[in-house]
Protein backbone atom coordinates (compact mmCIF):
# COMPACT_ATOMS: atom_id res chain seq x y z
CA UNK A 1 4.59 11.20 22.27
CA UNK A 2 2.85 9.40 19.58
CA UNK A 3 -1.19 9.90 18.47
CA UNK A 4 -3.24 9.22 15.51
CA UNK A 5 -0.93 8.84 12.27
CA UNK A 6 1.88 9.45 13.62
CA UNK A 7 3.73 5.54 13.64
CA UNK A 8 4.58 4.31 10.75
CA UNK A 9 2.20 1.77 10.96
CA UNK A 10 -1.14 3.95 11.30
CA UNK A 11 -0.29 5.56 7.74
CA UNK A 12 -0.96 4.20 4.01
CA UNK A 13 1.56 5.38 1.27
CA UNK A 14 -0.21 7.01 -1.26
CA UNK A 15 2.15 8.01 -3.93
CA UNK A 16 5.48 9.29 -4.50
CA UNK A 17 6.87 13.00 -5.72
CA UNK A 18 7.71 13.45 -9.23
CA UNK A 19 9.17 16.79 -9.61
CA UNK A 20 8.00 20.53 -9.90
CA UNK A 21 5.04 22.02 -11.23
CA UNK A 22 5.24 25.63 -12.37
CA UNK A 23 7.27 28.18 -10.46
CA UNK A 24 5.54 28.47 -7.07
CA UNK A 25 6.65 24.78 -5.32
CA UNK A 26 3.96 23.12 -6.59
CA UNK A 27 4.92 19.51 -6.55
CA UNK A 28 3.92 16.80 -9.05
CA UNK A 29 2.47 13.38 -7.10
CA UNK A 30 2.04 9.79 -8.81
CA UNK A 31 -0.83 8.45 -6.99
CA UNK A 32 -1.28 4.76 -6.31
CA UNK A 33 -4.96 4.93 -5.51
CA UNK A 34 -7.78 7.28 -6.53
CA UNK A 35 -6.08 11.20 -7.22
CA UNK A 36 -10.03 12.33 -5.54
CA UNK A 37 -8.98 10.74 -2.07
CA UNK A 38 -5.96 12.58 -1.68
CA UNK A 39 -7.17 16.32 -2.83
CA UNK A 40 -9.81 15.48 0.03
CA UNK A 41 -6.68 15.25 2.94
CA UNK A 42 -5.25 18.52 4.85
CA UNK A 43 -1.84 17.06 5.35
CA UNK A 44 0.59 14.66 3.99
CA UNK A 45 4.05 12.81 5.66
CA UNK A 46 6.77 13.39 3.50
CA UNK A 47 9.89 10.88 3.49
CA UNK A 48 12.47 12.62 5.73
CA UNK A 49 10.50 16.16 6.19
CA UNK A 50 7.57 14.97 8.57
CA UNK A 51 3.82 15.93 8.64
CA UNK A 52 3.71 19.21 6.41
CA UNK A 53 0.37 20.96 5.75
CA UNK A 54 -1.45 21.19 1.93
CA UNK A 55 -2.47 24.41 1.87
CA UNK A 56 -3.87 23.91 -2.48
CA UNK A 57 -3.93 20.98 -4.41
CA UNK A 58 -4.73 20.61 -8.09
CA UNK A 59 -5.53 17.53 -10.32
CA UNK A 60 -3.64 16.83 -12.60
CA UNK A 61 -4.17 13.43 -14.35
CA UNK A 62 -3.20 11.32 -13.71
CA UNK A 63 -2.00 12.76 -10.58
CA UNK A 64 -2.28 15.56 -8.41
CA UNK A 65 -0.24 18.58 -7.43
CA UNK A 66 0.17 19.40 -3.93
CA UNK A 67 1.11 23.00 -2.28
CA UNK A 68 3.02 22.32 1.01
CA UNK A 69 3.47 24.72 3.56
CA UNK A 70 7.07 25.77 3.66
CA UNK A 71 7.42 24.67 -0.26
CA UNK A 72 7.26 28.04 -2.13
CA UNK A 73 9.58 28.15 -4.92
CA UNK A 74 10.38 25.48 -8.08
CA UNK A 75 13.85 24.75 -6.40
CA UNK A 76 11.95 23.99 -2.81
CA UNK A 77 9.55 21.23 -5.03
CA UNK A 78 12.42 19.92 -6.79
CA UNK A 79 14.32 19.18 -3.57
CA UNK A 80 11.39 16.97 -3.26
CA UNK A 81 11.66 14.86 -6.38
CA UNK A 82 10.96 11.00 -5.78
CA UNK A 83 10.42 11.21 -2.07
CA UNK A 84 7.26 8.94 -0.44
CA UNK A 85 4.36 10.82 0.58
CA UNK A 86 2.06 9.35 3.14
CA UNK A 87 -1.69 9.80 4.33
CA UNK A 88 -2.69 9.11 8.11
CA UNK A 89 -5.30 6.17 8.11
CA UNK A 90 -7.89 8.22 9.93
CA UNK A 91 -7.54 11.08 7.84
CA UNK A 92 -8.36 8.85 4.62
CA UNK A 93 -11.88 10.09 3.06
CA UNK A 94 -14.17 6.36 3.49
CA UNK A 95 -13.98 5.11 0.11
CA UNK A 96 -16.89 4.02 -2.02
CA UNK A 97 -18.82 0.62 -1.03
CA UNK A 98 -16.67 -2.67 -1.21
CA UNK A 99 -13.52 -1.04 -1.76
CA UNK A 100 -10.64 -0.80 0.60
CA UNK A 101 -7.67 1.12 1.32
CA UNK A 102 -4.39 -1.22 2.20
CA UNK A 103 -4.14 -0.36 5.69
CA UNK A 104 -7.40 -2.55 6.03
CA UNK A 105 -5.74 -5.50 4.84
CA UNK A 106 -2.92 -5.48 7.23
CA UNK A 107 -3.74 -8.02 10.02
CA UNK A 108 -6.33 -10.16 8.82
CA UNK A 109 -6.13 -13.47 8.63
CA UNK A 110 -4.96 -15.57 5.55
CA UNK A 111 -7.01 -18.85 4.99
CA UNK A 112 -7.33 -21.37 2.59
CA UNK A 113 -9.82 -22.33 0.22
CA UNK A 114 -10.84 -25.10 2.95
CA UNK A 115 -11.12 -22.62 5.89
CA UNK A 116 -8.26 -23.50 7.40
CA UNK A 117 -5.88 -20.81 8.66
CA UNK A 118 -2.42 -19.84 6.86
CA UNK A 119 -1.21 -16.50 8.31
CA UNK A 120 -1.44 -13.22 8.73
CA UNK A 121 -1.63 -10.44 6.28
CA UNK A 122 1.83 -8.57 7.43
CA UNK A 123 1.29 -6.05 4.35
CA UNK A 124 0.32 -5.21 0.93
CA UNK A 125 3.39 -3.89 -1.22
CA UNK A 126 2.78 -2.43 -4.55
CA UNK A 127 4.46 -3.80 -7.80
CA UNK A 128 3.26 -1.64 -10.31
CA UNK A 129 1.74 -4.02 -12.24
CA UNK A 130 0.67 -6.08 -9.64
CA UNK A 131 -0.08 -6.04 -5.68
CA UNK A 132 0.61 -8.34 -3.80
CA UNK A 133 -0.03 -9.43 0.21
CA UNK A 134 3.04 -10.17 2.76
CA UNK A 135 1.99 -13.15 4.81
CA UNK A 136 3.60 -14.06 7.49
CA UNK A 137 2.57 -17.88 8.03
CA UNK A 138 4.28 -21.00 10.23
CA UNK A 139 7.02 -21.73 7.82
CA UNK A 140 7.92 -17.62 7.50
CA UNK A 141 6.47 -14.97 5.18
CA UNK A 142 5.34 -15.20 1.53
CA UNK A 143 4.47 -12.89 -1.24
CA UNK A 144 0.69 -13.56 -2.14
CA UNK A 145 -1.03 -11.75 -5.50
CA UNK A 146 -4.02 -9.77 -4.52
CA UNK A 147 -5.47 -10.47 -7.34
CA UNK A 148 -8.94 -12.46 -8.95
CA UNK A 149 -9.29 -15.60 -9.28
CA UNK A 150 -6.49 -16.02 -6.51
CA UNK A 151 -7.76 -14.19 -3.81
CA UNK A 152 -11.51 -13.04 -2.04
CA UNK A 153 -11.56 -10.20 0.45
CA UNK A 154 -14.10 -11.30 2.92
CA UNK A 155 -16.15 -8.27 4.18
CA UNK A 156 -18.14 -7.55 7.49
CA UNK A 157 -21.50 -6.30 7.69
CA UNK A 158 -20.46 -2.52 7.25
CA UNK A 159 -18.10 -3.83 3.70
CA UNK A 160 -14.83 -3.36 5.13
CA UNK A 161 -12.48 -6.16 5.10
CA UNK A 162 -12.57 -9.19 7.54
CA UNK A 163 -10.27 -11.56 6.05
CA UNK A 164 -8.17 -13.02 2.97
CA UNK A 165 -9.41 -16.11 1.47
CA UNK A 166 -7.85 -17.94 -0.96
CA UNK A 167 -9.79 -19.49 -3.46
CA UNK A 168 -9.69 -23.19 -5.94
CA UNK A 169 -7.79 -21.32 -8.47
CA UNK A 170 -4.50 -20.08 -5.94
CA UNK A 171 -1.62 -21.71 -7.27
CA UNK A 172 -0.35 -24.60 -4.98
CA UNK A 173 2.93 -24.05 -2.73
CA UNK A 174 2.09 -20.21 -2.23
CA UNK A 175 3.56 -21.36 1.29
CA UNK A 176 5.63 -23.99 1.12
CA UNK A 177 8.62 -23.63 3.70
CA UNK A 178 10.40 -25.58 1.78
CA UNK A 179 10.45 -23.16 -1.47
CA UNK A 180 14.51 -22.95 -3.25
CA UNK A 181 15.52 -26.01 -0.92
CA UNK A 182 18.97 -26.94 -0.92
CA UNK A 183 18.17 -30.54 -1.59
CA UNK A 184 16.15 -29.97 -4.62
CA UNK A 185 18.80 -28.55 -6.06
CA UNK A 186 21.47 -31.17 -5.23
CA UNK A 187 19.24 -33.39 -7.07
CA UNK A 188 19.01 -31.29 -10.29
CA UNK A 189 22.42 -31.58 -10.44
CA UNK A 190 22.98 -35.48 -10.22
CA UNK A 191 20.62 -36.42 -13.25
């Protein structure tokens, strides 16, 4: 039986475990996000250990440290050490006006400067440095920077996201089926 947060799909990663903090299973957590969001939740999904309860978190910039029910000693939080840790999309606190949590982006339609549909958002997958959108369009998927000038998030009337757009300064051939083809290639290697 499956409800609210509990496929994979109806959950946003929000960080990953780092290692111990202190002696009583505290648990270090990189954020990718805002640390305020996630001291606001009452449970995380940990990679391989399920749904567990936060019974005391603590910032820590520029992370947070999270108490889990169950974890209760250094060597129970280092057991943990660079495991994903997961939020449940309803469970998210709303976030300010005109910004947006990933799980937003997923499904919404990709179009071009023009109008014209491309694809699909399929989802967002963070680089570090850089995020960027899977699209799934007709000639497969492609990896799309969500990033100004490149991209505009379209909003509705309540300033959540409606759609992708991208804008005059996208690169060209963002997706091209015919990226790496074979026959390009050939013809490098005549000349």
């Amino acid at each position: 039986m499956t409800g609210p947060g509990n496929k994979e799909a109806d959950r946003t990663r929000i960080g990953h475990l780092l290692g111990p903090h202190g002696v009583q299973g505290g648990v270090k957590l990189f954020v990718l996000g805002d640390a305020a969001q996630v001291r606001a939740l009452k449970r995380v999904y940990v990679e391989g250990r399920g749904w567990l309860r936060l019974t005391r978190t603590e910032a820590l910039a520029p992370g947070v440290v999270l108490h889990l029910a169950g974890v209760s000693t250094r060597e129970g939080a280092e057991a943990l050490r660079g495991l994903n840790v997961w939020a449940a999309d309803t469970e998210l606190p709303a976030p300010e006006d005109g910004v947006y949590y990933y799980h937003e982006l997923r499904g919404l339609t990709v179009t071009g400067a023009d109008g014209v549909t491309l694809g699909e958002v399929v989802d967002v997958v963070d680089m570090g440095h850089q995020d960027l959108l899977l699209v799934r369009h007709a000639g497969g998927e492609a990896y799309l920077p969500l990033q100004a000038p490149y991209v505009d998030i379209r909003l509705n009337g309540r300033r959540r996201p409606l759609s992708v757009r991208l804008t005059d300064e996208a690169p060209e051939g963002l997706f091209d089926a015919d990226e790496g083809d074979a026959g390009e290639e050939d013809h490098d290697g005549e000349g």
